[in-house]
C-alpha atoms as a PDB file:
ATOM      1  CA  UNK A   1      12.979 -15.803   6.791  1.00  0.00           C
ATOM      2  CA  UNK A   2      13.591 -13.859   9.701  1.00  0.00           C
ATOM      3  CA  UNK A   3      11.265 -14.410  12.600  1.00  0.00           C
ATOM      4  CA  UNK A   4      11.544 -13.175  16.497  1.00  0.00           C
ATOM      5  CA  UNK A   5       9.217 -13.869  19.628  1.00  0.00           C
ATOM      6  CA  UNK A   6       6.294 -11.456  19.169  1.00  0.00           C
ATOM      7  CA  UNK A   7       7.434  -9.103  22.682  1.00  0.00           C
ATOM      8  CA  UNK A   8       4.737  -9.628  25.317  1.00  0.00           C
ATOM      9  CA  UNK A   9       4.335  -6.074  27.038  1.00  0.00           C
ATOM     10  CA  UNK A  10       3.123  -5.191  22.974  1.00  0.00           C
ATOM     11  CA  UNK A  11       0.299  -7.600  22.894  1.00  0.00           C
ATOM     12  CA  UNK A  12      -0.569  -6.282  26.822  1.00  0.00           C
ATOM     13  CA  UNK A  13      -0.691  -2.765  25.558  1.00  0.00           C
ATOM     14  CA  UNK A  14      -2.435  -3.815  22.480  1.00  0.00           C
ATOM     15  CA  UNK A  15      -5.563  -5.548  24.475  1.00  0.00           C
ATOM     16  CA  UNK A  16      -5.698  -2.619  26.448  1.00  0.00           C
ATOM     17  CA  UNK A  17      -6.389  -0.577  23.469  1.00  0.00           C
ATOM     18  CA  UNK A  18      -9.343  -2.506  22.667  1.00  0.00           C
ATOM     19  CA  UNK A  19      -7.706  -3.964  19.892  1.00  0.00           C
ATOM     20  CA  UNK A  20      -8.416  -7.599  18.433  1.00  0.00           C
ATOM     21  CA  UNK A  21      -5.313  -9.788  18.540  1.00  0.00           C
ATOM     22  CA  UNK A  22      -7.612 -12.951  17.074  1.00  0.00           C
ATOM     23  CA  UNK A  23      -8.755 -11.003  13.954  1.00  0.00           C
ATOM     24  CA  UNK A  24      -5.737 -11.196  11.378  1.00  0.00           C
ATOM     25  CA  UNK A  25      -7.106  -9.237   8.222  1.00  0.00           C
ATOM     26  CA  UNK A  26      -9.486  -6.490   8.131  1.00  0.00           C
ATOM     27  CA  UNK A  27     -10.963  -3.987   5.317  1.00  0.00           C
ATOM     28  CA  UNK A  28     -12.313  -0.376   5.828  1.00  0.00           C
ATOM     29  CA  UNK A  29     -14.142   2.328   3.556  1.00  0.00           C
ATOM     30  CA  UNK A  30     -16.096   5.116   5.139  1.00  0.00           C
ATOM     31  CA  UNK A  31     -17.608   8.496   4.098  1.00  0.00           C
ATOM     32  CA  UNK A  32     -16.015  11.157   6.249  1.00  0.00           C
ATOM     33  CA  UNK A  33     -19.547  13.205   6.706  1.00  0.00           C
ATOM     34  CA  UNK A  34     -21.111   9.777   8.296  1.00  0.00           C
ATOM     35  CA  UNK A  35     -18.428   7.364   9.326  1.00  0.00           C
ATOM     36  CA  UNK A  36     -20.398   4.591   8.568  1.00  0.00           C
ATOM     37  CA  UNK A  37     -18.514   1.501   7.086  1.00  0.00           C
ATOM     38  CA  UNK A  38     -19.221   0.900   3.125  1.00  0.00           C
ATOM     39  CA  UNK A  39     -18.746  -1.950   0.746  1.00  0.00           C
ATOM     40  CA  UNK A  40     -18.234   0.798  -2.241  1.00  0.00           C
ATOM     41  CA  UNK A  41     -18.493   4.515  -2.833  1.00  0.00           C
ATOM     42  CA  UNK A  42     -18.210   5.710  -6.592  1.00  0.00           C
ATOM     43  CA  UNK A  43     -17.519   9.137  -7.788  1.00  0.00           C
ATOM     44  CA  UNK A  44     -18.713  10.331 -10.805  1.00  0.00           C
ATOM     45  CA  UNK A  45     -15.733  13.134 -10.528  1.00  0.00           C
ATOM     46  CA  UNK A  46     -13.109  10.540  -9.990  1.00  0.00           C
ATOM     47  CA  UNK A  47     -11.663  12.371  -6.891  1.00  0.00           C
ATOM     48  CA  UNK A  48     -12.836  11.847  -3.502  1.00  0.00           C
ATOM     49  CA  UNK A  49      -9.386  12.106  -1.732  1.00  0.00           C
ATOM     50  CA  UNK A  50     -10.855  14.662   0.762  1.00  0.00           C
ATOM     51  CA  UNK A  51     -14.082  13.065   1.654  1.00  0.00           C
ATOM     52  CA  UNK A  52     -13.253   9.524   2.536  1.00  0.00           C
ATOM     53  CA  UNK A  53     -12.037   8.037   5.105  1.00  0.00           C
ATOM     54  CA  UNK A  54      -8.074   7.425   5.352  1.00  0.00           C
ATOM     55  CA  UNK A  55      -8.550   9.092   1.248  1.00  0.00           C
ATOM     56  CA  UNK A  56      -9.890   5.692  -0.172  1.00  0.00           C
ATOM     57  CA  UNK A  57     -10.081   2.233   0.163  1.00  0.00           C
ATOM     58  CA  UNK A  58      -8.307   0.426   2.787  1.00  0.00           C
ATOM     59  CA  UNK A  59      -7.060  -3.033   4.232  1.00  0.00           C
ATOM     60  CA  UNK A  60      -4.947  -4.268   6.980  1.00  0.00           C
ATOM     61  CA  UNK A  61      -3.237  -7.178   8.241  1.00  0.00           C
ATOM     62  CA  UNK A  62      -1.328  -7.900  11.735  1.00  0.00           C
ATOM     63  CA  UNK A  63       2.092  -6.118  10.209  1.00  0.00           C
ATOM     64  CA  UNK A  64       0.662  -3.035   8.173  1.00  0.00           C
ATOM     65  CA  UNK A  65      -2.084  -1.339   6.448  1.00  0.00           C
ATOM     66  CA  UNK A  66      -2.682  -0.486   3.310  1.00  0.00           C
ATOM     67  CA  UNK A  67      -4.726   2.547   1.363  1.00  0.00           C
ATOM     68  CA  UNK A  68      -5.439   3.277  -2.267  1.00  0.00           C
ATOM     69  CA  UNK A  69      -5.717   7.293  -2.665  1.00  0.00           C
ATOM     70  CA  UNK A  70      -9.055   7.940  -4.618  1.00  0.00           C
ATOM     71  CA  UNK A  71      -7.743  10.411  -6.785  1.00  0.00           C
ATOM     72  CA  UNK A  72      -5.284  10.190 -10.426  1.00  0.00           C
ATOM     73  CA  UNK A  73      -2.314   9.044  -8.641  1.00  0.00           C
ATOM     74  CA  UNK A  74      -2.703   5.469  -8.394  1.00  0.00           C
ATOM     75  CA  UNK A  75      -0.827   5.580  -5.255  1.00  0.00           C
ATOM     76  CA  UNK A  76      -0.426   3.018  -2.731  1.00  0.00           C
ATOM     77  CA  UNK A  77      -0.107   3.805   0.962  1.00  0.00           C
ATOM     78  CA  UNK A  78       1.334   2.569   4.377  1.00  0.00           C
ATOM     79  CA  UNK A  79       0.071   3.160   7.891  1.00  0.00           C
ATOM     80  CA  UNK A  80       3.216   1.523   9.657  1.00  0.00           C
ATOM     81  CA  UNK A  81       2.377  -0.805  13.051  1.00  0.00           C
ATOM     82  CA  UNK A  82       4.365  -1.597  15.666  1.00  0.00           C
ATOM     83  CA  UNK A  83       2.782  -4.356  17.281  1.00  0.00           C
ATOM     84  CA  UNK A  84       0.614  -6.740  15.714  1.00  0.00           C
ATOM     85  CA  UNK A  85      -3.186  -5.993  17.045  1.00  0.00           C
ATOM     86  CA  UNK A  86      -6.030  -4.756  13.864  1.00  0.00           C
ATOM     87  CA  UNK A  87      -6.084  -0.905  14.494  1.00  0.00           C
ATOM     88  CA  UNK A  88      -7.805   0.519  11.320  1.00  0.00           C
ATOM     89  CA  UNK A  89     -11.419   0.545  11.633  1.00  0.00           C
ATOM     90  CA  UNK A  90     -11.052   1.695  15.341  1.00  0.00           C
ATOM     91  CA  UNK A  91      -8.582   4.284  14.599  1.00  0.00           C
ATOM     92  CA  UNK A  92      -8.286   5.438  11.313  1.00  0.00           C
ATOM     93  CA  UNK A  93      -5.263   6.488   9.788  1.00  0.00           C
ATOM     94  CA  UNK A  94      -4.550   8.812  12.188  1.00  0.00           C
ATOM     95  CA  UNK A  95      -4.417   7.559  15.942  1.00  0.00           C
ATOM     96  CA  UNK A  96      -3.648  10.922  18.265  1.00  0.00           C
ATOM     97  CA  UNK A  97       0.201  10.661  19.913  1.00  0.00           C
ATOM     98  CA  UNK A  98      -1.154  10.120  22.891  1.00  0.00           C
ATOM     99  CA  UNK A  99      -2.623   7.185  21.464  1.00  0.00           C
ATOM    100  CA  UNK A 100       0.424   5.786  20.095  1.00  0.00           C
ATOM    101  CA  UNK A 101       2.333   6.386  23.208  1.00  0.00           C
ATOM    102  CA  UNK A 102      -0.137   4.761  25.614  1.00  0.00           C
ATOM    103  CA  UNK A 103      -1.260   1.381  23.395  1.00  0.00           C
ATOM    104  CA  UNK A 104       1.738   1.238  21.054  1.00  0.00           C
ATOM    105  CA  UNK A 105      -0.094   1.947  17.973  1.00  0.00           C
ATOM    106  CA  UNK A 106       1.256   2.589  14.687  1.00  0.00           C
ATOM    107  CA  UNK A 107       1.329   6.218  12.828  1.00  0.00           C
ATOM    108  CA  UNK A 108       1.525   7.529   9.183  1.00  0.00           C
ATOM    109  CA  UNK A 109       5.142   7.005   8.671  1.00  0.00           C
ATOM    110  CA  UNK A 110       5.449   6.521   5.018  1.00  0.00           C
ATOM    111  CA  UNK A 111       5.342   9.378   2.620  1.00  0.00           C
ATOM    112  CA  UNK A 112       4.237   9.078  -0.748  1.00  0.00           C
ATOM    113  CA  UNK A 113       4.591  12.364  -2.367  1.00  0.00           C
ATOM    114  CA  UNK A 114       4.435  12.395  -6.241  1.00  0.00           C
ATOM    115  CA  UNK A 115       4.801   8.738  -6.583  1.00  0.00           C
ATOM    116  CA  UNK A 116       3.497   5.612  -7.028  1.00  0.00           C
ATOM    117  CA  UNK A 117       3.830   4.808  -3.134  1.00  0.00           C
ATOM    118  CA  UNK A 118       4.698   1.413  -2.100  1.00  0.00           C
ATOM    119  CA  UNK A 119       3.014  -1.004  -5.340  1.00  0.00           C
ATOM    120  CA  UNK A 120       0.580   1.651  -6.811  1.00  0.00           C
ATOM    121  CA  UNK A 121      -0.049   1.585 -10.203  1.00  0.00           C
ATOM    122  CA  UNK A 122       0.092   4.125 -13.526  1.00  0.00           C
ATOM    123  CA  UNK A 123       0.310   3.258 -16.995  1.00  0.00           C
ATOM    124  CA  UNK A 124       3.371   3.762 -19.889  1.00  0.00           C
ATOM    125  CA  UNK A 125       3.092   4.728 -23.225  1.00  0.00           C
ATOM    126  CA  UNK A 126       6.397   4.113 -24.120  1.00  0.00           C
ATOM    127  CA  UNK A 127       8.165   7.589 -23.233  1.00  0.00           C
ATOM    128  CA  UNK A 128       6.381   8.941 -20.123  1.00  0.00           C
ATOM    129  CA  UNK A 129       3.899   7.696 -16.979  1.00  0.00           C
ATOM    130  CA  UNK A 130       0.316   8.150 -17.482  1.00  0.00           C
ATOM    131  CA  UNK A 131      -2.025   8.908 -14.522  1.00  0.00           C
ATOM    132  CA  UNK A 132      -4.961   7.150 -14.028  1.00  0.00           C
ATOM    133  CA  UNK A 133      -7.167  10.487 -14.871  1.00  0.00           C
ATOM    134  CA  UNK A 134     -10.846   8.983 -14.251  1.00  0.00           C
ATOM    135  CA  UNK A 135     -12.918  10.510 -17.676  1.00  0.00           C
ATOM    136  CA  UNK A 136     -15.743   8.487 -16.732  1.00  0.00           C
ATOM    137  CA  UNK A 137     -16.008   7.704 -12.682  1.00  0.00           C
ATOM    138  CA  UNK A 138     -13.645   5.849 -10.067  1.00  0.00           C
ATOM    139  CA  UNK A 139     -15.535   3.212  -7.978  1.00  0.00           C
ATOM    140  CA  UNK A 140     -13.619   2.057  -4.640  1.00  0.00           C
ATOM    141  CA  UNK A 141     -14.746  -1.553  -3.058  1.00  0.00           C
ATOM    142  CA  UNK A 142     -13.590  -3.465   0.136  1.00  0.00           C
ATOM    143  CA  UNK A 143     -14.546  -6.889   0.535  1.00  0.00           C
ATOM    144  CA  UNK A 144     -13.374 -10.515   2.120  1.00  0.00           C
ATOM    145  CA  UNK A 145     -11.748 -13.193   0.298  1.00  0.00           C
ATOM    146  CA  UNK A 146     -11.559 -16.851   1.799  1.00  0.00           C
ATOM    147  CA  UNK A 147      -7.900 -15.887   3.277  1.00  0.00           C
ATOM    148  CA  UNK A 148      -8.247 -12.075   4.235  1.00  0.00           C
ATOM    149  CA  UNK A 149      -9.927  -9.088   2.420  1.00  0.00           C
ATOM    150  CA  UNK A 150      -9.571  -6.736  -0.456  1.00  0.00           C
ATOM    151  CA  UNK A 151      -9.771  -3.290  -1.352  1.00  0.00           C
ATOM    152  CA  UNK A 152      -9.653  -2.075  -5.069  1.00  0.00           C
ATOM    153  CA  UNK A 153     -10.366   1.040  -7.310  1.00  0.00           C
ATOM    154  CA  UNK A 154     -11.831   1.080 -10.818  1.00  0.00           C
ATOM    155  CA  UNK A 155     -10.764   3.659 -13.207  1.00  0.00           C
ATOM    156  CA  UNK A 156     -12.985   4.466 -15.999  1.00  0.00           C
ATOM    157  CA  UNK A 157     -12.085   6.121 -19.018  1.00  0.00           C
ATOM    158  CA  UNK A 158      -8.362   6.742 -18.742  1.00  0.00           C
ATOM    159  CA  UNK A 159      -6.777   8.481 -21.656  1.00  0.00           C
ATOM    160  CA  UNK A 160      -4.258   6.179 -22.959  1.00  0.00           C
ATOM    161  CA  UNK A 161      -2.829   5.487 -26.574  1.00  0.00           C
ATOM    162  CA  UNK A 162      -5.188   7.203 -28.235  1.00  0.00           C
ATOM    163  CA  UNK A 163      -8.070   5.798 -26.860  1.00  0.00           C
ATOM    164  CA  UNK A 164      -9.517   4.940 -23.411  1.00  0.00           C
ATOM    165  CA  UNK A 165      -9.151   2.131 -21.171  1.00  0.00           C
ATOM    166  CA  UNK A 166     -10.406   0.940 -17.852  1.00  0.00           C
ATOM    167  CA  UNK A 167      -8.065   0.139 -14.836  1.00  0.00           C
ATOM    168  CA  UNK A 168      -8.752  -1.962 -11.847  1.00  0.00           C
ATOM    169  CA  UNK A 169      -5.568  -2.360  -8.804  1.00  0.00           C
ATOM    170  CA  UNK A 170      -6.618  -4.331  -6.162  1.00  0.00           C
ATOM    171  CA  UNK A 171      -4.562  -4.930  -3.191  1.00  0.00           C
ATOM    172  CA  UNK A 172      -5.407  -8.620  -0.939  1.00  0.00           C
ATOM    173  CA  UNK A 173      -4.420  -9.127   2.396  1.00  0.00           C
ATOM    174  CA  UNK A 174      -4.476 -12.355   4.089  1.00  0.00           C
ATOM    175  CA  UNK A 175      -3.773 -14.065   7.248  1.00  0.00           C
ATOM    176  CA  UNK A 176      -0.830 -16.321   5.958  1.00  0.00           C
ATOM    177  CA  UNK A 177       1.333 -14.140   4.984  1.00  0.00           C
ATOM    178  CA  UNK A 178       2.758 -10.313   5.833  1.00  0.00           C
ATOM    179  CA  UNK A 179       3.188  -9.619   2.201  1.00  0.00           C
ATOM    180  CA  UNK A 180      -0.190  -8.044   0.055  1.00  0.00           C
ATOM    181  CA  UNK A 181      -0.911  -8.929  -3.373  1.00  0.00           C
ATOM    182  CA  UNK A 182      -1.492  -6.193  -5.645  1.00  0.00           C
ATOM    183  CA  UNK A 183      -3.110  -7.035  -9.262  1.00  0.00           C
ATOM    184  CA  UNK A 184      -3.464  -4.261 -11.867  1.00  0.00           C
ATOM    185  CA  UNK A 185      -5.947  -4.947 -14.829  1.00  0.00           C
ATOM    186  CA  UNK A 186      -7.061  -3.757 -17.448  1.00  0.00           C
ATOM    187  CA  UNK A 187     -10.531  -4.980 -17.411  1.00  0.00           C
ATOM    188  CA  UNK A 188     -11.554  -4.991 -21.225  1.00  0.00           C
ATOM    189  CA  UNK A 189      -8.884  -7.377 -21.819  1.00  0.00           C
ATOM    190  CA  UNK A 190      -6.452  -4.945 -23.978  1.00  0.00           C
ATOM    191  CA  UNK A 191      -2.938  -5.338 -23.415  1.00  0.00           C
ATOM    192  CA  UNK A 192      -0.913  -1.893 -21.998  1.00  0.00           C
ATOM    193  CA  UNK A 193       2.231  -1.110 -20.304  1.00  0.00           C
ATOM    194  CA  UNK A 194       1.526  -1.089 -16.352  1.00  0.00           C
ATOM    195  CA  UNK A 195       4.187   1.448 -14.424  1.00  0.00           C
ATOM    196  CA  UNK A 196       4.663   0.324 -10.653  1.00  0.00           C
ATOM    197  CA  UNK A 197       7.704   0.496  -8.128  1.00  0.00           C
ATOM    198  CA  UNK A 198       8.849   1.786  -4.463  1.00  0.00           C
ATOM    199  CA  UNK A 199       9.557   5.075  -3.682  1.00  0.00           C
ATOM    200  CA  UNK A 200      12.171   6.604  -1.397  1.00  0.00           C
ATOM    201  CA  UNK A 201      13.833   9.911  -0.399  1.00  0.00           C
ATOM    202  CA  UNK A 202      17.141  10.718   0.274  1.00  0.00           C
ATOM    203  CA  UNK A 203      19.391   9.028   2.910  1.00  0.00           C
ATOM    204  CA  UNK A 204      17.436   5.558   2.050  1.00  0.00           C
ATOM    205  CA  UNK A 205      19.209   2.666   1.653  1.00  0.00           C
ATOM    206  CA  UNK A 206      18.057   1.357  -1.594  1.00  0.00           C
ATOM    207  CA  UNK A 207      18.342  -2.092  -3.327  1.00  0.00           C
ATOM    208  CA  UNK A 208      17.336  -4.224  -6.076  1.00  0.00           C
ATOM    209  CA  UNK A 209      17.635  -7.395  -8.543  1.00  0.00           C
ATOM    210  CA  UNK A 210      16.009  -8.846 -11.438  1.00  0.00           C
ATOM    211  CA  UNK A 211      12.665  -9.876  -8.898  1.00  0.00           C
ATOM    212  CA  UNK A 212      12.754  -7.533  -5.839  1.00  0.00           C
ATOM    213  CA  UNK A 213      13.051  -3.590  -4.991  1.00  0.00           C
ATOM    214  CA  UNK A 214      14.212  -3.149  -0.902  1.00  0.00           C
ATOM    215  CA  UNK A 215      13.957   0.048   0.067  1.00  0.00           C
ATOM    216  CA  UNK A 216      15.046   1.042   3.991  1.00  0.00           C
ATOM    217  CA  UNK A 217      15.188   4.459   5.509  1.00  0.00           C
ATOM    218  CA  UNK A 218      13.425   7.731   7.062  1.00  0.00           C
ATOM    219  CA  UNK A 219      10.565   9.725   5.078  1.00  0.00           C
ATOM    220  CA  UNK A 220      10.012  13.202   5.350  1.00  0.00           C
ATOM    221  CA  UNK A 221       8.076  14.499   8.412  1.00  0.00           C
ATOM    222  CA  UNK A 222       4.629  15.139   7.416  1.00  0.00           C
ATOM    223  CA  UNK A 223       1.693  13.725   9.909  1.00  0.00           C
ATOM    224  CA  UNK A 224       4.291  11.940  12.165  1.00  0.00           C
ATOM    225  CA  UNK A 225       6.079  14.214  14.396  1.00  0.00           C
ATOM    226  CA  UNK A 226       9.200  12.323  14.929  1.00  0.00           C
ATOM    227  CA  UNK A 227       9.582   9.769  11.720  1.00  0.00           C
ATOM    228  CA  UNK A 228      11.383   6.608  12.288  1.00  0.00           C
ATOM    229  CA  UNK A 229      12.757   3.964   9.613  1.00  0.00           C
ATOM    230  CA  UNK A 230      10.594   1.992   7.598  1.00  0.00           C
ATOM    231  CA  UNK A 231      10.931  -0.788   5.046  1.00  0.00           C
ATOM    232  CA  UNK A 232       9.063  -0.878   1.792  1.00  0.00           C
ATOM    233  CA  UNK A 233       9.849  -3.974  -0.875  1.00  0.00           C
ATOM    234  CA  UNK A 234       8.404  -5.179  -3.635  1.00  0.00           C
ATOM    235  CA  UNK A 235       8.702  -9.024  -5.239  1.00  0.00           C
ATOM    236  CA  UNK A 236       7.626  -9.367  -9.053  1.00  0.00           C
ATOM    237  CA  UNK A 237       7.980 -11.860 -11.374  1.00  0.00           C
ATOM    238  CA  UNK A 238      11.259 -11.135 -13.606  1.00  0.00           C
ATOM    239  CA  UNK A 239       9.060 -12.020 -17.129  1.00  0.00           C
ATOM    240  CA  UNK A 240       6.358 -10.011 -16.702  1.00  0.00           C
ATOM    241  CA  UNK A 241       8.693  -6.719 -16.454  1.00  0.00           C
ATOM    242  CA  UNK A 242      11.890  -4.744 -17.999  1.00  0.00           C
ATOM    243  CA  UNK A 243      14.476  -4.267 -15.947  1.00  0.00           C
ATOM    244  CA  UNK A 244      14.087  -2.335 -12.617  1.00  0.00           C
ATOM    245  CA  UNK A 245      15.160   1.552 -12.881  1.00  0.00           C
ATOM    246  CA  UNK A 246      16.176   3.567 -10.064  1.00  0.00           C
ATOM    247  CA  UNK A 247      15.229   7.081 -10.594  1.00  0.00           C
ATOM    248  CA  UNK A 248      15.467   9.937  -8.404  1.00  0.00           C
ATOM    249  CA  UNK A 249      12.666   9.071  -6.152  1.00  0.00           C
ATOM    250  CA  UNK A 250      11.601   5.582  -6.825  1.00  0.00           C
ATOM    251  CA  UNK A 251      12.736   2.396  -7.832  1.00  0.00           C
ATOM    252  CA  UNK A 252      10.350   1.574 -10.851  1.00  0.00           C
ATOM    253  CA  UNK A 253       9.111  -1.452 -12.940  1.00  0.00           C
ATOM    254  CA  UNK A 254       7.671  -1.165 -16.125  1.00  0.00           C
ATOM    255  CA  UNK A 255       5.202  -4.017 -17.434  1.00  0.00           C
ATOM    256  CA  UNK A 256       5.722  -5.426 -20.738  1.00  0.00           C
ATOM    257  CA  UNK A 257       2.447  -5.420 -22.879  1.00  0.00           C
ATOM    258  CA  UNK A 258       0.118  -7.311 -20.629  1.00  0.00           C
ATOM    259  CA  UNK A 259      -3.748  -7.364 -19.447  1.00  0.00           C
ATOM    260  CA  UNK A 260      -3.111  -8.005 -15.872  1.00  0.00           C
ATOM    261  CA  UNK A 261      -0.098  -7.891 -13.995  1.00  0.00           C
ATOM    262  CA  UNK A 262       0.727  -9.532 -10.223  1.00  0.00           C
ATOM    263  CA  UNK A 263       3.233  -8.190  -7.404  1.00  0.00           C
ATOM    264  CA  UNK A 264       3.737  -8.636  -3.414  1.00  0.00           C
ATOM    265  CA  UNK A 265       4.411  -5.835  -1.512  1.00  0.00           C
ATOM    266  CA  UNK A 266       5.734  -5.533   2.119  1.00  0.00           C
ATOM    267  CA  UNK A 267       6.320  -2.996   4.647  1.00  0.00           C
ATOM    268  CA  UNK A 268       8.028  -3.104   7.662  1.00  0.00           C
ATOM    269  CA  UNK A 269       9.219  -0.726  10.607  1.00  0.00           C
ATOM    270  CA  UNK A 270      12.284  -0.162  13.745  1.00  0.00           C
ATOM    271  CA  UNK A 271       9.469   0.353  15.833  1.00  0.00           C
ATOM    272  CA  UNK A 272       8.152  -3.236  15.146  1.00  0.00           C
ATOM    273  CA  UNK A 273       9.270  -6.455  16.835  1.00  0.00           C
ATOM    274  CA  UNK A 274      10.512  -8.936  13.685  1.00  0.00           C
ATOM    275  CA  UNK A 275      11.969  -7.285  10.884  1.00  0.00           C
ATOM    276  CA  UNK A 276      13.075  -4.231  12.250  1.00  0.00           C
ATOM    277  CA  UNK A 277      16.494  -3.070  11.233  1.00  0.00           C
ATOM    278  CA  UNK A 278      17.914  -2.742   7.414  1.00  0.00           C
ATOM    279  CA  UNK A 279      19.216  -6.117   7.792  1.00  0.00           C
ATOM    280  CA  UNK A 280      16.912  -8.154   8.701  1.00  0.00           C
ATOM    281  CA  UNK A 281      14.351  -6.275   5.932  1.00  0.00           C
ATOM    282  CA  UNK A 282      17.026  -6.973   3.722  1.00  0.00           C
ATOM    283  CA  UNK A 283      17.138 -10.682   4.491  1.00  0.00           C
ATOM    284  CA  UNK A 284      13.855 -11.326   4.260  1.00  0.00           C
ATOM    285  CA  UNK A 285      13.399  -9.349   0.608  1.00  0.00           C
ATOM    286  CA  UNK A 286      16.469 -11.357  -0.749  1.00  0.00           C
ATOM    287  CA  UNK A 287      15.394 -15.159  -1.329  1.00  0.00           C
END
């Protein structure tokens, strides 16, 4: 595994900020119209991607946060960090440039488009994806484990196979690891075909095997101003999945039949002080 000296001017900048270096995990779920911090928010309509806070249910650890849109998509966001200071709660999503510039904060670098994201989940029914469409409410929770925190969403109602089924992805952080665990259920117990994967856009560097997806390169500009390379891999267990597919904008997984299915995700960056160049990424996805 590839490990460097954490560089010292970072964690200088970082305490300036106000940021806790002690703190290694951290959760966050907020109503826009309030701000105030929530342990769950549900939504009858199943889309609440404009009116909460970094558009649904977030965690972080010292190398990355994480979001789960509250909408159909399933998707799974990254807020890409530089240095290695909790910056969620205090920041949101979306610290100001002057902000990143002055503490070394991270940015919205990652761009998820029509996708998956980095982990997110949608169904198969054996020819096409299937959206989590919420017939019957989403419900978003955050939470603390005994290692980190969670945050999950709960899909009621989906349309699938003829009948409906309920859909829970929950993504743990904790403070022993950079990876996050993501776990997709069904929670009735029923057996479906879970669709997951990376994305990426053109002029990445993409690879995979029978257990990992690394992708490396630039997203499209879309909050950040001047995008820089980030890393986005996957690890999953070989027997739990077909064969990885690269298609034209992700790398994806499908599940075989299954009531619950288990990956690690990771994201790193070149603004960031350990795994920051193709590489090293590389090195540390390939074990």
């Amino acid at each position: 595994m590839v490990r460097n000296v954490f560089v010292a001017v970072m964690t200088m900048t970082m305490l300036l900020a106000g940021v806790s270096l002690d703190a290694q995990t951290a959760k966050s779920l907020f109503l826009k119209s309030d701000g105030k911090q929530v342990a769950e928010i549900y939504s009858k309509s199943g889309n609440e991607y404009k009116t909460v806070g970094h558009h649904g249910p977030a965690v972080e650890n010292v190398y990355m946060a994480l979001r789960i849109y509250f909408n159909d998509s399933g998707a799974i966001d990254v807020y890409s960090k530089t240095g290695r200071g909790l910056e969620l709660e205090k920041y949101g999503w979306y610290p100001t440039e002057e902000q990143q510039e002055k503490y070394g904060l991270g940015c919205d670098e990652y761009m998820v488009g029509g996708t998956v994201g980095l982990g997110g989940i949608a169904l198969w029914d054996g020819e096409k994806e299937v959206k989590l469409k919420a017939t019957k409410g989403r419900l978003a929770r955050v939470g603390d484990t005994k290692k980190g925190c969670f945050a999950e969403m709960i899909s009621y109602g989906v349309p699938y196979d003829g009948d409906t089924v309920d859909v829970k992805i929950r993504v743990e952080v904790s403070s022993k690891t950079r990876n996050a665990t993501v776990t997709a259920e069904e929670l009735s117990g029923r057996k479906v075909m879970f669709l997951t994967g990376v994305n990426y856009h053109e002029g990445a560097a993409v690879k995979y095997g029978e257990d990992y997806i690394c992708v490396w390169g630039v997203h499209p500009a879309d909050v950040s101003t001047d995008p820089s390379p980030v890393g986005a891999g996957m690890f999953f267990g070989k027997s739990d999945f077909l064969p990885p597919e690269k298609t034209s904008d992700m790398v994806r997984i499908i599940s075989k039949p299954a009531s619950k299915i288990r990956t690690e995700i990771v994201a790193a960056s070149t603004k960031e002080a350990e795994l920051n160049t193709f590489r090293r990424f590389e090195a540390y996805m390939i074990r």
